[in-house]
N, C-alpha and C. Protein backbone atom coordinates (compact mmCIF):
# COMPACT_ATOMS: atom_id res chain seq x y z
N UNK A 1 -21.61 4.45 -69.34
CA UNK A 1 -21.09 4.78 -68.02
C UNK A 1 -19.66 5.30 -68.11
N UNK A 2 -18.69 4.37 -68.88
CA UNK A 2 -17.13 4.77 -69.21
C UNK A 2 -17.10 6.28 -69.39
N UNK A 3 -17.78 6.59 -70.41
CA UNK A 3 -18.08 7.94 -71.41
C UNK A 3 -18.61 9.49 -70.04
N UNK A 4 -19.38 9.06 -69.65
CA UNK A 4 -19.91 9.60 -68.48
C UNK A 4 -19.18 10.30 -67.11
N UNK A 5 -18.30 8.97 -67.21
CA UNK A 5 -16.80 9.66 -66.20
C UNK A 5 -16.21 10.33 -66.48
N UNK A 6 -16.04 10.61 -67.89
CA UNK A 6 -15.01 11.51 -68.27
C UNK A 6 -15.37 12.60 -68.51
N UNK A 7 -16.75 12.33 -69.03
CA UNK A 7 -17.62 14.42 -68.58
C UNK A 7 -17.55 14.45 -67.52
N UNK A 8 -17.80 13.97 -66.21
CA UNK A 8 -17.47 14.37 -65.23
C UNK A 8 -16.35 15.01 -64.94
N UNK A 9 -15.27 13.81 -65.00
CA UNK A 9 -14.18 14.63 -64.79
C UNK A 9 -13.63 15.65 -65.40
N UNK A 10 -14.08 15.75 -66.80
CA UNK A 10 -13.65 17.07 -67.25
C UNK A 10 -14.30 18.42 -66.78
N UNK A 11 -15.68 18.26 -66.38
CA UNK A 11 -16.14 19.08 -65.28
C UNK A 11 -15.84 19.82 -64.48
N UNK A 12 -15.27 18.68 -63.80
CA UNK A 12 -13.86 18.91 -62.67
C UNK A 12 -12.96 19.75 -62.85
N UNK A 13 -11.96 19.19 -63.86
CA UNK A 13 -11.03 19.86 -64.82
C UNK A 13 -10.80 20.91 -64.80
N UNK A 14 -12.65 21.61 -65.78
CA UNK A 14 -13.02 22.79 -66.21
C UNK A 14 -13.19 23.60 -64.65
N UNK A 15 -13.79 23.11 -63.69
CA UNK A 15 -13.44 24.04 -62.33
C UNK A 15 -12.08 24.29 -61.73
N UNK A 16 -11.63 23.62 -61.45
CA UNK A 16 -10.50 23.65 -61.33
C UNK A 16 -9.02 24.51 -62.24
N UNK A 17 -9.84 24.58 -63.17
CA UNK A 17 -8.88 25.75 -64.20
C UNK A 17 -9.60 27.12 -63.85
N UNK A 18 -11.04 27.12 -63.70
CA UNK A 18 -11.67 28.07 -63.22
C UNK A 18 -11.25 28.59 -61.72
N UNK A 19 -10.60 28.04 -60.74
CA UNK A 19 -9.82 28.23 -59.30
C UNK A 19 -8.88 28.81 -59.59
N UNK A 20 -7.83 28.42 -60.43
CA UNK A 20 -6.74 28.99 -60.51
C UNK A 20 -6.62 30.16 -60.95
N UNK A 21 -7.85 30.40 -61.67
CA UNK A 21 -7.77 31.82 -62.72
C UNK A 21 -8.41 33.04 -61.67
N UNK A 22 -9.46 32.65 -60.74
CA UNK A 22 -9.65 33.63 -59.53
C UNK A 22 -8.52 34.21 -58.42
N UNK A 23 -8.68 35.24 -58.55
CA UNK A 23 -6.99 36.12 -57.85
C UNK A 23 -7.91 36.68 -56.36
N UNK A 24 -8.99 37.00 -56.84
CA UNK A 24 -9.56 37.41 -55.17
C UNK A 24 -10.18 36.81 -54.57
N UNK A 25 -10.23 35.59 -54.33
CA UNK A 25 -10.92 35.05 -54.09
C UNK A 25 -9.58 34.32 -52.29
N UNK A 26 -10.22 34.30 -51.43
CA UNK A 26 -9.49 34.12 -50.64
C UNK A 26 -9.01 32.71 -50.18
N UNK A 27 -7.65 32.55 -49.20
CA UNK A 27 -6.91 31.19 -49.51
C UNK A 27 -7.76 30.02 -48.89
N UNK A 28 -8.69 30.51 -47.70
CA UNK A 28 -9.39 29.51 -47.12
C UNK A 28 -10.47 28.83 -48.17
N UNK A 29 -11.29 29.68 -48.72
CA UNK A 29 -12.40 29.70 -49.93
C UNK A 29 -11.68 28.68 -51.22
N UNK A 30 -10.65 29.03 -51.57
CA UNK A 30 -10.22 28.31 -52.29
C UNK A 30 -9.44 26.93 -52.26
N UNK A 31 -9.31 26.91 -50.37
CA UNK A 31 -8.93 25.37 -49.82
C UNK A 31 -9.93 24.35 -50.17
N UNK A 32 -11.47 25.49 -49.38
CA UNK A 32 -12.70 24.47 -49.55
C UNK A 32 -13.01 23.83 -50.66
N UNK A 33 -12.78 25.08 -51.72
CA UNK A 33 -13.63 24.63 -53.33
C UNK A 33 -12.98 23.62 -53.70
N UNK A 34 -11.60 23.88 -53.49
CA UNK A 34 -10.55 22.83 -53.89
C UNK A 34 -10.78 21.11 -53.57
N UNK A 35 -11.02 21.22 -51.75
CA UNK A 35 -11.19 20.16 -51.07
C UNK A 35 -12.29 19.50 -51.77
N UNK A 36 -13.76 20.21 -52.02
CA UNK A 36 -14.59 19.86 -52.78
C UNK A 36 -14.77 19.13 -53.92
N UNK A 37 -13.60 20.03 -54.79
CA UNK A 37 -13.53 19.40 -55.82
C UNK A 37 -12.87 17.78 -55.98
N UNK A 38 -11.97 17.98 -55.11
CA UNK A 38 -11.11 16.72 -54.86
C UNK A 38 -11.85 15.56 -53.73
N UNK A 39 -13.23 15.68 -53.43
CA UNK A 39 -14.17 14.76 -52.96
C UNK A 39 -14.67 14.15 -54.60
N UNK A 40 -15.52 15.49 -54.98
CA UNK A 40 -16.17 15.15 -56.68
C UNK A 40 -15.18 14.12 -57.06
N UNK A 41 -13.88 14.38 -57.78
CA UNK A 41 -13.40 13.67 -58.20
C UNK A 41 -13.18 12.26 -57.39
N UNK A 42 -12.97 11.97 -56.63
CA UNK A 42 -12.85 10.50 -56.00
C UNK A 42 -14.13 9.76 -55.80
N UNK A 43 -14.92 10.76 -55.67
CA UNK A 43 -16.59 10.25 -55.98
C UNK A 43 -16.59 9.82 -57.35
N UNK A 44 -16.39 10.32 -58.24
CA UNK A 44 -16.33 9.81 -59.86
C UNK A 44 -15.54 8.73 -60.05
N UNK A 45 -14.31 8.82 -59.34
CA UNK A 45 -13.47 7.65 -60.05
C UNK A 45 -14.43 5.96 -58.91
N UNK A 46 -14.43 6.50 -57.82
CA UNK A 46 -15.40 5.32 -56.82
C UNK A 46 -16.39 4.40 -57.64
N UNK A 47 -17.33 5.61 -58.44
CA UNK A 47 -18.39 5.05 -59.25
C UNK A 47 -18.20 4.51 -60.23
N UNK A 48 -16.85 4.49 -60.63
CA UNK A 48 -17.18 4.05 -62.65
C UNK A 48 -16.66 2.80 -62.29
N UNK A 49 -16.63 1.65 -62.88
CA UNK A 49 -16.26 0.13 -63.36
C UNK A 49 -15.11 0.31 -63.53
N UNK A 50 -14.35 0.97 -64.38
CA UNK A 50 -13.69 1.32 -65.19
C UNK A 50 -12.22 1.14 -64.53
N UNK A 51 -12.02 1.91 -63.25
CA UNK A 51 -11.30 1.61 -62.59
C UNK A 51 -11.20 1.02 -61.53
N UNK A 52 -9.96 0.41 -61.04
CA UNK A 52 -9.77 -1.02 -60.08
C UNK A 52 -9.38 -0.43 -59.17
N UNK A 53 -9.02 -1.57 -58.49
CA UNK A 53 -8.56 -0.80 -56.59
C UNK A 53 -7.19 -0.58 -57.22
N UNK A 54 -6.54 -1.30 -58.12
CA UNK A 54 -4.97 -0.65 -58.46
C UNK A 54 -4.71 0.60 -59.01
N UNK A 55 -5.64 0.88 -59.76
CA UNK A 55 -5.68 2.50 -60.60
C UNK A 55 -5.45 3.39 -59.06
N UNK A 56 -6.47 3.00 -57.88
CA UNK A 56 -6.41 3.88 -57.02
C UNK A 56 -5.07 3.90 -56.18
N UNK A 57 -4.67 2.42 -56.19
CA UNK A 57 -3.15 2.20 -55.50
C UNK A 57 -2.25 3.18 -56.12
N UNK A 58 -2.18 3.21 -57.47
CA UNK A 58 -1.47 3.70 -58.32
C UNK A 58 -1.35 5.19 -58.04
N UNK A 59 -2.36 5.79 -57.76
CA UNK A 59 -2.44 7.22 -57.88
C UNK A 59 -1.85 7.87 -56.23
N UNK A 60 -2.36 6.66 -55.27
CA UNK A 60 -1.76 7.11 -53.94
C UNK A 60 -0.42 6.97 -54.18
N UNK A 61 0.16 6.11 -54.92
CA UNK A 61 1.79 6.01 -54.88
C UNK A 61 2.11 6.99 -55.43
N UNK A 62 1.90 7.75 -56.61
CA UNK A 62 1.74 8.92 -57.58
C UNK A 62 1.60 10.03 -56.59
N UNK A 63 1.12 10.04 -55.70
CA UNK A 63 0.89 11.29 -54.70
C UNK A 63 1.48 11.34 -53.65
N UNK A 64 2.50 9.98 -53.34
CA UNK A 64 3.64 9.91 -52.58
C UNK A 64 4.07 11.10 -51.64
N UNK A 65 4.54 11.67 -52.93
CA UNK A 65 5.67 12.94 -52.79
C UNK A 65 4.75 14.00 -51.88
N UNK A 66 3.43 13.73 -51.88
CA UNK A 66 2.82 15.07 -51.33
C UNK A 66 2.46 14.74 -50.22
N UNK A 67 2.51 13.65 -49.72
CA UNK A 67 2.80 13.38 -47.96
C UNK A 67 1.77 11.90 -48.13
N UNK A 68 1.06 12.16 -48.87
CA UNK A 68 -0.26 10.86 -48.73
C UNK A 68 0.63 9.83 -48.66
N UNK A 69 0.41 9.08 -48.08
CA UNK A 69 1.13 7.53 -47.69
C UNK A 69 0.20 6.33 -47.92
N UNK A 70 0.38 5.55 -48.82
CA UNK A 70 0.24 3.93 -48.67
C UNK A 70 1.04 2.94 -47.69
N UNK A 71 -0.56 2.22 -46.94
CA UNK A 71 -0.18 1.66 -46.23
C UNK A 71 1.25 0.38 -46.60
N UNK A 72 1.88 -0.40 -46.02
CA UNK A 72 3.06 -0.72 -46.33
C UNK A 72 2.04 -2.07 -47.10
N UNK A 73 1.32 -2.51 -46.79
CA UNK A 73 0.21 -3.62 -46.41
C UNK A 73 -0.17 -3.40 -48.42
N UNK A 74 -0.94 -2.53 -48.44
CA UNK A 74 -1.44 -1.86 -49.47
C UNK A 74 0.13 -2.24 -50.67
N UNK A 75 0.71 -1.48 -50.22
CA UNK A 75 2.25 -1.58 -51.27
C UNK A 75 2.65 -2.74 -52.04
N UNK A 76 2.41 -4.00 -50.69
CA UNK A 76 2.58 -5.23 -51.12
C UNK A 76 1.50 -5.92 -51.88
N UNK A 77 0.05 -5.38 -51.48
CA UNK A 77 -0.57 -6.03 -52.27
C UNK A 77 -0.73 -5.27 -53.90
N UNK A 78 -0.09 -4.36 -54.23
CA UNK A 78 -0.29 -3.22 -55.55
C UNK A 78 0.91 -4.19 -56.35
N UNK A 79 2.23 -4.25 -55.69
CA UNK A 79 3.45 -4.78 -56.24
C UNK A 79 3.14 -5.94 -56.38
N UNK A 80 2.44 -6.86 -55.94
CA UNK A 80 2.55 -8.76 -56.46
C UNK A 80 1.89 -8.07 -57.09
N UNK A 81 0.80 -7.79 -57.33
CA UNK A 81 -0.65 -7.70 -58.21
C UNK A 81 0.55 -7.42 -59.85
N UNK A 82 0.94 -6.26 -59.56
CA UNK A 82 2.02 -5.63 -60.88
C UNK A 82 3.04 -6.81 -61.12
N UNK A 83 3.46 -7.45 -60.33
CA UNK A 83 4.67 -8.57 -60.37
C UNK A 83 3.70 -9.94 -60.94
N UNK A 84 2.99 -10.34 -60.43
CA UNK A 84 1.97 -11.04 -61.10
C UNK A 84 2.03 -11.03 -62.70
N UNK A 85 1.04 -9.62 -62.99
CA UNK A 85 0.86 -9.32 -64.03
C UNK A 85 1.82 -9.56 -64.95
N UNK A 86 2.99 -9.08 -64.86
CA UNK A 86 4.11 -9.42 -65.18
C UNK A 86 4.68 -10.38 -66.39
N UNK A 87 4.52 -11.66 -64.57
CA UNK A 87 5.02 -13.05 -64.94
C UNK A 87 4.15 -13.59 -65.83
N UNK A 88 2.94 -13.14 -65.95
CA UNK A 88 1.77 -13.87 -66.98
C UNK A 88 2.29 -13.12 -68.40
N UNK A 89 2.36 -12.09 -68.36
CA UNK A 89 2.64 -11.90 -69.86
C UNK A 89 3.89 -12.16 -70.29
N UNK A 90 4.87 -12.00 -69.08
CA UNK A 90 6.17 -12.94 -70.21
C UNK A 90 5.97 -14.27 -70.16
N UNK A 91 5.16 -14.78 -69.74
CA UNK A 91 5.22 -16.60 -69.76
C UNK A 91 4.58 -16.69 -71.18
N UNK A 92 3.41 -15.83 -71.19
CA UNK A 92 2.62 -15.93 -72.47
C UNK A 92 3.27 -15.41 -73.53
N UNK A 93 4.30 -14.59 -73.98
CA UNK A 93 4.82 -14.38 -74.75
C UNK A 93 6.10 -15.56 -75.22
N UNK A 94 6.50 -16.33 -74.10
CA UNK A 94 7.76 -17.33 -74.22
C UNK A 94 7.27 -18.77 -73.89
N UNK A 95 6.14 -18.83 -73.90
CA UNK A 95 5.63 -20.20 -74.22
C UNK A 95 5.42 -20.96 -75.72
N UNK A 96 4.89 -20.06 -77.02
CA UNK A 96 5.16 -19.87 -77.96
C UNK A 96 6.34 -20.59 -78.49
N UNK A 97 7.59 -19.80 -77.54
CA UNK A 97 9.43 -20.15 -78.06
C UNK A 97 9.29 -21.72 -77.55
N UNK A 98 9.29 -21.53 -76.29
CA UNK A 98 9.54 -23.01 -75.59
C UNK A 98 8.85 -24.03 -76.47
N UNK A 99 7.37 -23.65 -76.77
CA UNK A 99 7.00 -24.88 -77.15
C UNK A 99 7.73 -25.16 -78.58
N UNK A 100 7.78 -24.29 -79.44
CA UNK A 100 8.86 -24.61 -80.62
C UNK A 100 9.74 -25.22 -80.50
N UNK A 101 11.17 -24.66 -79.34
CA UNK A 101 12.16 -25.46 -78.81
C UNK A 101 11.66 -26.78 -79.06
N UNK A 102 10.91 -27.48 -78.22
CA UNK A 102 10.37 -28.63 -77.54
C UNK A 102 10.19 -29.34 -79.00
N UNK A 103 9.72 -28.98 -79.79
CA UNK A 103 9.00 -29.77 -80.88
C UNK A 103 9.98 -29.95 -81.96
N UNK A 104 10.98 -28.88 -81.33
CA UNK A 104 11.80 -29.14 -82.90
C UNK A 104 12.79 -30.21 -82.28
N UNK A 105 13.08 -30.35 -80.97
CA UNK A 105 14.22 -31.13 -80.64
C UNK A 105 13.06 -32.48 -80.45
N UNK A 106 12.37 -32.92 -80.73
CA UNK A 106 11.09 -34.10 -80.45
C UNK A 106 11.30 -34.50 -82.43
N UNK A 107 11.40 -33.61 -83.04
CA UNK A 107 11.12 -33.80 -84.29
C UNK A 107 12.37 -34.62 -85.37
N UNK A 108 13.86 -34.61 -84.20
CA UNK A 108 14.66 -35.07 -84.82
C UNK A 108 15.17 -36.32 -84.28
């Protein structure tokens, strides 16, 4: 399935390089194909496992700049999720220390 998404999307890709390279093709025609294409793709990423509701958070924040907006709601739940994540891997990396600390001052 993983493997599968990514022919797809390179699919995509491959049209989409194919849009840009058409010169007569007119601006409405090439809104649609475009729009199209950019359904395909969110249809692909929807279907695979692969990615989480954060990959998608991620990409609306990533697209910021182009007017798309995350809800404020959405923001907060993307940032604990990332702040979360975080705190687990430095705890798990400095639990290790601590517990050393602990054992060596127990040991004397």
């Amino acid at each position: 399935m993983f493997k599968l998404c990514y022919i797809k999307l390179d699919k995509i890709n491959c049209k989409l390089d194919l849009l840009k390279d058409y010169e007569n093709i007119s601006p409405e025609l090439t809104v649609e194909n475009f729009e199209a294409l950019h359904a395909a793709y969110l249809e692909v990423l929807s279907n695979t496992d692969n990615h989480s509701e954060y990959d998608y958070f991620r990409l609306l924040l990533d697209l910021n700049s182009d007017g798309n907006k995350l809800p404020l709601k959405e923001k907060i739940k993307y940032y604990g999720h990332m702040f979360l994540l975080f705190a687990i891997t430095l705890m798990l990396y400095l639990m290790p220390i601590i517990i050393f600390i602990l054992m060596s001052r127990g040991a004397k």
